[in-house]
N, C-alpha and C. Protein backbone atom coordinates (compact mmCIF):
# COMPACT_ATOMS: atom_id res chain seq x y z
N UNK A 1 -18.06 -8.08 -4.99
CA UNK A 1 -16.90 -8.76 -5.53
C UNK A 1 -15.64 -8.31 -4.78
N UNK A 2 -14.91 -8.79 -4.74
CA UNK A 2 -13.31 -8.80 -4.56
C UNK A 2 -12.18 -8.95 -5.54
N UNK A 3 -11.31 -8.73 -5.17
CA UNK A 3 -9.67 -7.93 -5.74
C UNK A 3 -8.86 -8.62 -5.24
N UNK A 4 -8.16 -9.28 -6.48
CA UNK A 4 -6.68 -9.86 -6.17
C UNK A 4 -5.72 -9.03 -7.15
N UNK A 5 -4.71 -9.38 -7.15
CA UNK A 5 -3.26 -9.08 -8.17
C UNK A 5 -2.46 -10.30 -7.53
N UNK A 6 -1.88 -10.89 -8.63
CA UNK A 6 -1.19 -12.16 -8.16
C UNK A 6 -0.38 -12.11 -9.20
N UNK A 7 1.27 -11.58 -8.67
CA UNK A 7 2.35 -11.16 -8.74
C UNK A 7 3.43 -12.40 -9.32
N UNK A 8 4.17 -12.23 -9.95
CA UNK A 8 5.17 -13.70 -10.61
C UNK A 8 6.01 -13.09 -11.01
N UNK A 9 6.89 -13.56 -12.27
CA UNK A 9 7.63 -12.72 -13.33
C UNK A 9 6.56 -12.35 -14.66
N UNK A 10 7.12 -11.23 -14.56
CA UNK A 10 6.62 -10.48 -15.32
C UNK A 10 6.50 -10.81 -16.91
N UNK A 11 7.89 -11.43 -17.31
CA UNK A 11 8.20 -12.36 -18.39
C UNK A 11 8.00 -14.04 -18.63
N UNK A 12 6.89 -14.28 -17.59
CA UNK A 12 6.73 -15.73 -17.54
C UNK A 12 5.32 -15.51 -17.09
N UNK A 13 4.08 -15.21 -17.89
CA UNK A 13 2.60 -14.75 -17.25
C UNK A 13 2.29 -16.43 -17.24
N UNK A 14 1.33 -16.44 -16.31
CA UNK A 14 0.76 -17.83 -15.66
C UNK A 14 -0.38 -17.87 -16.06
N UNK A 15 -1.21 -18.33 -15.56
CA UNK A 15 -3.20 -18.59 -15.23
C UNK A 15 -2.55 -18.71 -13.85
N UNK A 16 -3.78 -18.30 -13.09
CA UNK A 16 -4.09 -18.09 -11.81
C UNK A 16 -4.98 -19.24 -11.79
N UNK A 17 -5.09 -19.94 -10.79
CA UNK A 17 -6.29 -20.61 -10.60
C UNK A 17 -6.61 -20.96 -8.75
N UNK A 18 -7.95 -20.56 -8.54
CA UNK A 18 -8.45 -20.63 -7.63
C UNK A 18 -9.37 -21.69 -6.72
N UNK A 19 -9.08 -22.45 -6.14
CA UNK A 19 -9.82 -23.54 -6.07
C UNK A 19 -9.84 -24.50 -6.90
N UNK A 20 -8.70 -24.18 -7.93
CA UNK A 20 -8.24 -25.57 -9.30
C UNK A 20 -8.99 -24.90 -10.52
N UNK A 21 -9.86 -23.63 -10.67
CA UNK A 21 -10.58 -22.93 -11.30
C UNK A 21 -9.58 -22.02 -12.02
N UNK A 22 -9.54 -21.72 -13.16
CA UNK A 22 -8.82 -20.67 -13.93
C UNK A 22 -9.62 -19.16 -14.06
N UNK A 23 -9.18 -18.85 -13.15
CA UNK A 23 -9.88 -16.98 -13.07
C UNK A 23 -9.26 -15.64 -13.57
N UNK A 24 -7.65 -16.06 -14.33
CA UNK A 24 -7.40 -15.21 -15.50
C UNK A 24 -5.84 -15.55 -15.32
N UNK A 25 -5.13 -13.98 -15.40
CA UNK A 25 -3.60 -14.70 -15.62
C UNK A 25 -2.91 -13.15 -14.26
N UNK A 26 -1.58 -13.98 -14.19
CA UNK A 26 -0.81 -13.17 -13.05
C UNK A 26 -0.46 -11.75 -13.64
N UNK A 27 -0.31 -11.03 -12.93
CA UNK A 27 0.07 -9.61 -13.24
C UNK A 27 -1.10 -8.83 -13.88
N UNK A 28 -2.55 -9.32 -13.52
CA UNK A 28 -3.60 -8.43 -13.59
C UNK A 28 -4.61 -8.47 -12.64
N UNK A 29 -5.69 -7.33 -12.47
CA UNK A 29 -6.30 -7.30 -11.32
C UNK A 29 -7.58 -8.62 -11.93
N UNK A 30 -7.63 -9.28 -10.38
CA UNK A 30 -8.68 -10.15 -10.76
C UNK A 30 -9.91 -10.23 -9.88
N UNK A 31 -11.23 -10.67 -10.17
CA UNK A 31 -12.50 -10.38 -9.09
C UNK A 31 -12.71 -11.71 -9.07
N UNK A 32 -13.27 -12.00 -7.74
CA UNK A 32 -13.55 -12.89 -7.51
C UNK A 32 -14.77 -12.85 -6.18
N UNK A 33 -15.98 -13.96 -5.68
CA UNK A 33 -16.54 -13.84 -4.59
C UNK A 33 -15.74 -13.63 -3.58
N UNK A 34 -16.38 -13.05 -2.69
CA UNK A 34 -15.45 -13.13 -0.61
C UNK A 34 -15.76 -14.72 -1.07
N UNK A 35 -14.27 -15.54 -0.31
CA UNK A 35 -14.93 -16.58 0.19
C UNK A 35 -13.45 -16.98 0.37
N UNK A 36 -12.85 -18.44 1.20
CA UNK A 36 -11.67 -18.68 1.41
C UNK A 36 -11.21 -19.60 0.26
N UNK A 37 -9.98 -19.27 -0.44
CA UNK A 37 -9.29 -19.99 -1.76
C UNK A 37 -7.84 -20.59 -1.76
N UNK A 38 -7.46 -21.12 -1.95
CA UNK A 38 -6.54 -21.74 -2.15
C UNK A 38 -6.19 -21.56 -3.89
N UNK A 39 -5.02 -20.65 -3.91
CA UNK A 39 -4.55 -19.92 -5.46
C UNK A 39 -3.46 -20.93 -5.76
N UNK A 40 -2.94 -21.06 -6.72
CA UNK A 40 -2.01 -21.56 -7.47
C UNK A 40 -1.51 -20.96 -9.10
N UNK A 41 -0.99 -21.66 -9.37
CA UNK A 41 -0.68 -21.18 -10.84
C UNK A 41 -0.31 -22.36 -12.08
N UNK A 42 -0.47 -22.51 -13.38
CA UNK A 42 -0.68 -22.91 -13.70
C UNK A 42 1.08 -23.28 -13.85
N UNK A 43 1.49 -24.50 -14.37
CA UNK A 43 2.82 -25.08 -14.63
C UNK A 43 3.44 -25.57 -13.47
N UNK A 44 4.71 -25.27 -13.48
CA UNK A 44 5.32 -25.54 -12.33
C UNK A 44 6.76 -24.82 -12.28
N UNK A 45 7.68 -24.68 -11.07
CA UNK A 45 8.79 -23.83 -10.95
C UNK A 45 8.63 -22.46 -10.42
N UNK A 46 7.26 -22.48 -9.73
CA UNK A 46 7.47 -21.32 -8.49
C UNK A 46 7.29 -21.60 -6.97
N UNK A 47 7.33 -20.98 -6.25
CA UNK A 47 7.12 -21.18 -4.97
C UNK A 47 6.43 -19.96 -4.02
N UNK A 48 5.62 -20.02 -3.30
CA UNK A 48 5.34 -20.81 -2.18
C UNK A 48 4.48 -21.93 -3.61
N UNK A 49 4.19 -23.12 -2.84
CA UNK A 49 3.18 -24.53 -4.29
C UNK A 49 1.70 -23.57 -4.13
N UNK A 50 1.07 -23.29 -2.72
CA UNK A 50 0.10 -22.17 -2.94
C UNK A 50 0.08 -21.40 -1.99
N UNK A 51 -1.18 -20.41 -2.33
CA UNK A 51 -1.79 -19.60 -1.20
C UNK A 51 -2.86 -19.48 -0.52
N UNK A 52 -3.48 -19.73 0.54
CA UNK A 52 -4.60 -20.25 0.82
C UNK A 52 -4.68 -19.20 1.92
N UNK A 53 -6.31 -18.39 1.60
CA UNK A 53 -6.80 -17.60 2.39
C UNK A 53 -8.45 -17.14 2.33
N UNK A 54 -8.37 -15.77 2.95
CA UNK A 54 -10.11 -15.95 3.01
C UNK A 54 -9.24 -14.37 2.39
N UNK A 55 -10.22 -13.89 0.87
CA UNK A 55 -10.11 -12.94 0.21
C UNK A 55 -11.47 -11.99 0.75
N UNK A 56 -11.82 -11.25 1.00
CA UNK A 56 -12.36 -10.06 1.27
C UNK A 56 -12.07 -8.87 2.13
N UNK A 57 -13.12 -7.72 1.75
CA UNK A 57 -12.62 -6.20 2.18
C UNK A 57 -11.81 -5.60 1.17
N UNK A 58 -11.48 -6.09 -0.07
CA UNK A 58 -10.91 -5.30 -0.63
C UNK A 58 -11.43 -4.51 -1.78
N UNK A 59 -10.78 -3.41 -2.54
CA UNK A 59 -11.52 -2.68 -3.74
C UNK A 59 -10.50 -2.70 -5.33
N UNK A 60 -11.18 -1.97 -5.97
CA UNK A 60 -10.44 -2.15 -6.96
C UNK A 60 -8.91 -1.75 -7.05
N UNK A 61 -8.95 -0.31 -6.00
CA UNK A 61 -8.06 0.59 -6.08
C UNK A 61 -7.06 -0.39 -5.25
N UNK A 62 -7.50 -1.03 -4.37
CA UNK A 62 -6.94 -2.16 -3.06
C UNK A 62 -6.99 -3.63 -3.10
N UNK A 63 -6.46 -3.74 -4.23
CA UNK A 63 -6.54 -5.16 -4.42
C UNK A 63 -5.51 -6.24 -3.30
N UNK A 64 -5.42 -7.32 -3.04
CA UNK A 64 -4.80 -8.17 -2.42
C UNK A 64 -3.75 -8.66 -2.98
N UNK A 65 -2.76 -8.63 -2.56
CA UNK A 65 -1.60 -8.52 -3.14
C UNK A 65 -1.09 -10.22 -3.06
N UNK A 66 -1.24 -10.97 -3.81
CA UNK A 66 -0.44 -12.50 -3.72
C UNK A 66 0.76 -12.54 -4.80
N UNK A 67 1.90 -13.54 -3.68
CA UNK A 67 3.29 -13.13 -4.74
C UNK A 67 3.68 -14.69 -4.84
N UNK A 68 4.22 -14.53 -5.73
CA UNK A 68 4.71 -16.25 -5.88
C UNK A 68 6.21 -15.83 -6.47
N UNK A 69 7.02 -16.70 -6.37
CA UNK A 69 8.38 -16.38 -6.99
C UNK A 69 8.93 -17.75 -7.87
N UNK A 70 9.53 -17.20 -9.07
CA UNK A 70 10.04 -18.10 -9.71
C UNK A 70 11.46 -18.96 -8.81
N UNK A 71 11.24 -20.49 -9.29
CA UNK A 71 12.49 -21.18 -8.79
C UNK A 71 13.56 -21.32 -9.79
């Protein structure tokens, strides 16, 4: 498995979703297969619209750091 953290405001928690898939919420560590994803978040009023990459190599202690920022 693999390690994300996918970063927002802290006072505005999201769903994460991966491939259009809901795999939990922002500001906690999340597992997921190696494989390449395209993240988003649930609502609207942040930016970058997503993140699209190939997630592996990472651990729990080393999770992958994705940031999105409120608009």
């Amino acid at each position: 498995m693999e390690y994300i953290r996918v970063h927002f405001d802290l006072r505005d928690i999201r769903d994460v979703l991966a491939n259009g898939n809901v795999v939990g919420q922002t500001e906690t560590e999340l597992t997921l297969p190696p494989n390449f994803y395209r993240i988003t978040l649930s609502g609207t009023g942040y930016s970058p619209a997503s993140w699209s990459g190939v997630v592996s190599g990472t651990t729990p202690s080393q999770p992958l750091p994705i940031r999105f920022t409120k608009l």
